[in-house]
C-alpha atoms as a PDB file:
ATOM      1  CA  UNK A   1     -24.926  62.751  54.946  1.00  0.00           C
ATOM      2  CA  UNK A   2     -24.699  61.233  51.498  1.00  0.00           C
ATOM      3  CA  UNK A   3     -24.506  57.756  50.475  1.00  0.00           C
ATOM      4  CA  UNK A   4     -22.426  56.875  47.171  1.00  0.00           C
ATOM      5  CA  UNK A   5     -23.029  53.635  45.378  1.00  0.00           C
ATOM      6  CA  UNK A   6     -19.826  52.263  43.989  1.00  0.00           C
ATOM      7  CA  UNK A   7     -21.158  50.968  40.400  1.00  0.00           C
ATOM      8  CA  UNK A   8     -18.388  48.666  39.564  1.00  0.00           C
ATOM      9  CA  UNK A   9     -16.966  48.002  42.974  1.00  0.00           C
ATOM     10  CA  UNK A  10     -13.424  49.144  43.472  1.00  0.00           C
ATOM     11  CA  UNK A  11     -10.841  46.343  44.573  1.00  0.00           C
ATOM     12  CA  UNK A  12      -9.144  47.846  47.938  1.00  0.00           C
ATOM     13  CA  UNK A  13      -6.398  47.026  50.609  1.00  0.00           C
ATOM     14  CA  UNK A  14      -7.766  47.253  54.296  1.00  0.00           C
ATOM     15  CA  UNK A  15      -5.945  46.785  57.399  1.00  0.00           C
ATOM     16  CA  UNK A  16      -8.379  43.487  57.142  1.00  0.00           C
ATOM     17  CA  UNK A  17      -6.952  42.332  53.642  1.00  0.00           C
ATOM     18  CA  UNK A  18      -8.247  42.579  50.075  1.00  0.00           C
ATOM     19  CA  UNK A  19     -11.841  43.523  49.877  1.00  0.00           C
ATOM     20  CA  UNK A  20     -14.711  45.143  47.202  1.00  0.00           C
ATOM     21  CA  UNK A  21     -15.570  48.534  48.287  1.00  0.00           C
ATOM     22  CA  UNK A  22     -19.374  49.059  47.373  1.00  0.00           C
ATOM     23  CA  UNK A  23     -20.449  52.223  49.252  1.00  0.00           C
ATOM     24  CA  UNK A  24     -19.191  55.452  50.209  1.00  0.00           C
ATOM     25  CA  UNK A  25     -20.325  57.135  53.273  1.00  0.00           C
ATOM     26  CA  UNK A  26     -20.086  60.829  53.660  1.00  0.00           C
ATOM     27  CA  UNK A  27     -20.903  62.322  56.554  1.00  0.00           C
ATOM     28  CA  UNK A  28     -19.555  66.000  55.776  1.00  0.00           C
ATOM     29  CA  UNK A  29     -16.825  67.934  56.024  1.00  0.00           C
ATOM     30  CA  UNK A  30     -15.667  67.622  59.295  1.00  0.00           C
ATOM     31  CA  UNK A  31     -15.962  63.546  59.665  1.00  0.00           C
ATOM     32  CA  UNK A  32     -13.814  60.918  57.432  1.00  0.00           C
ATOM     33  CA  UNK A  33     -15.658  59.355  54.581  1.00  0.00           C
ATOM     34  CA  UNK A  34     -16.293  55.890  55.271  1.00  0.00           C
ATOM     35  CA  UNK A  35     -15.902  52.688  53.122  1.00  0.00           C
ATOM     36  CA  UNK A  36     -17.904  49.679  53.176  1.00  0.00           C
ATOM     37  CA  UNK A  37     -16.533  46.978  52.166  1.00  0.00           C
ATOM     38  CA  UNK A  38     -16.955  43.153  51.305  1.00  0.00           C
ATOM     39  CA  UNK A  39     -13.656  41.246  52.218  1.00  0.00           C
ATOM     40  CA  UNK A  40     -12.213  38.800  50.018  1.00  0.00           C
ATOM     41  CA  UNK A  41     -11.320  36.287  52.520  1.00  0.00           C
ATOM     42  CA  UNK A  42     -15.113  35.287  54.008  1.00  0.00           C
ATOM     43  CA  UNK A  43     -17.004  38.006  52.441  1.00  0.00           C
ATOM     44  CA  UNK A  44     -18.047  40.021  56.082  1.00  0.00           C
ATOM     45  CA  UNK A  45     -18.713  43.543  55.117  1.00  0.00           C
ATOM     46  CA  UNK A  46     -16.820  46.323  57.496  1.00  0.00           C
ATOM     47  CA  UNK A  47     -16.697  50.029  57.548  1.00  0.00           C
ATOM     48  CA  UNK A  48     -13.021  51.467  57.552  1.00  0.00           C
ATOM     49  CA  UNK A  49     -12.192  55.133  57.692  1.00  0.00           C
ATOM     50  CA  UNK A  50     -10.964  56.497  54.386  1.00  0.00           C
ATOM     51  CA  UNK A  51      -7.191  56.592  55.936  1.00  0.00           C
ATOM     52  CA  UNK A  52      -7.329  53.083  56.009  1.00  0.00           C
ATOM     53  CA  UNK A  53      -8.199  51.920  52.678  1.00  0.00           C
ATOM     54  CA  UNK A  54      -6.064  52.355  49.366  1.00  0.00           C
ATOM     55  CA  UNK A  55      -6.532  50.993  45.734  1.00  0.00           C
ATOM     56  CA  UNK A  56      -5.294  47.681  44.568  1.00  0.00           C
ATOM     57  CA  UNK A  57      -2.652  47.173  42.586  1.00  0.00           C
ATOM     58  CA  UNK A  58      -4.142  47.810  38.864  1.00  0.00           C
ATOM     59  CA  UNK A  59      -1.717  46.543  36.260  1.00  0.00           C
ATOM     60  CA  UNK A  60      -4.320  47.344  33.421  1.00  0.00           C
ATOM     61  CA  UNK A  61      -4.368  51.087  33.871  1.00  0.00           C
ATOM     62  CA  UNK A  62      -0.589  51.257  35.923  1.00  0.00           C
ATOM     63  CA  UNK A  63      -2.124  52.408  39.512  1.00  0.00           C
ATOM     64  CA  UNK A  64      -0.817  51.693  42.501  1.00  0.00           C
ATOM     65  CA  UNK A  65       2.508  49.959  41.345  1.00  0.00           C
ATOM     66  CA  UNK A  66       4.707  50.728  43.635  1.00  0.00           C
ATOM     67  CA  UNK A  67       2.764  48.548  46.477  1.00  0.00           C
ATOM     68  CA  UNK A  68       4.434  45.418  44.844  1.00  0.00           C
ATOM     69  CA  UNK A  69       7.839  47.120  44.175  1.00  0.00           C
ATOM     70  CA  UNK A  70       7.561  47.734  40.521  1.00  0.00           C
ATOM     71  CA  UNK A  71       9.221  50.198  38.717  1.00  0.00           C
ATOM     72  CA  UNK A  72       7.223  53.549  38.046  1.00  0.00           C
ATOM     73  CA  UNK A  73       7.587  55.060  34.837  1.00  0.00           C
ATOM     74  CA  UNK A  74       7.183  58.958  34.460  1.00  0.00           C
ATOM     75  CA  UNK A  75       5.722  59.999  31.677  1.00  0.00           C
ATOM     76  CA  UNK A  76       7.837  62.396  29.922  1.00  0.00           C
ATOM     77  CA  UNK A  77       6.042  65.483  27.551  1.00  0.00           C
ATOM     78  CA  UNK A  78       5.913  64.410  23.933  1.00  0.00           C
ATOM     79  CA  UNK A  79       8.892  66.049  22.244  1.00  0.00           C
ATOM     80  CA  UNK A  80       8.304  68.658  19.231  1.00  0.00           C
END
């Protein structure tokens, strides 16, 4: 087993809203990591299985657009 400080905190979606993941919890290859994290709403820390978390919305560095329906741009290869 291996615990993972997250060092910033990453801003997730849980089943349970909008939360700070701050630790990573791996208990080896044949469990789930799981993901504690501090929700938004009243600040009550839960464990979720990795299935059930995914990264906010990130306008800064594009990720995880397509959550609130904006357009994706591909990146095309630089022409020569």
């Amino acid at each position: 087993m291996s615990i993972l400080q997250l060092k910033p905190s990453i801003l997730v979606e849980t089943p349970l809203g909008t939360g700070q993941a701050i630790f990573i919890i791996d208990y080896g290859m044949h469990q789930n990591t799981c993901w504690v994290v501090a929700l938004q709403k009243d600040g009550v820390i839960k464990h979720f299985d990795c299935n059930d978390v995914i990264l906010s919305t990130n306008y800064t560095y594009g990720m995880n657009l397509r959550k609130n329906h904006f357009p994706v741009k591909e990146s095309s290869p630089p022409s020569e």
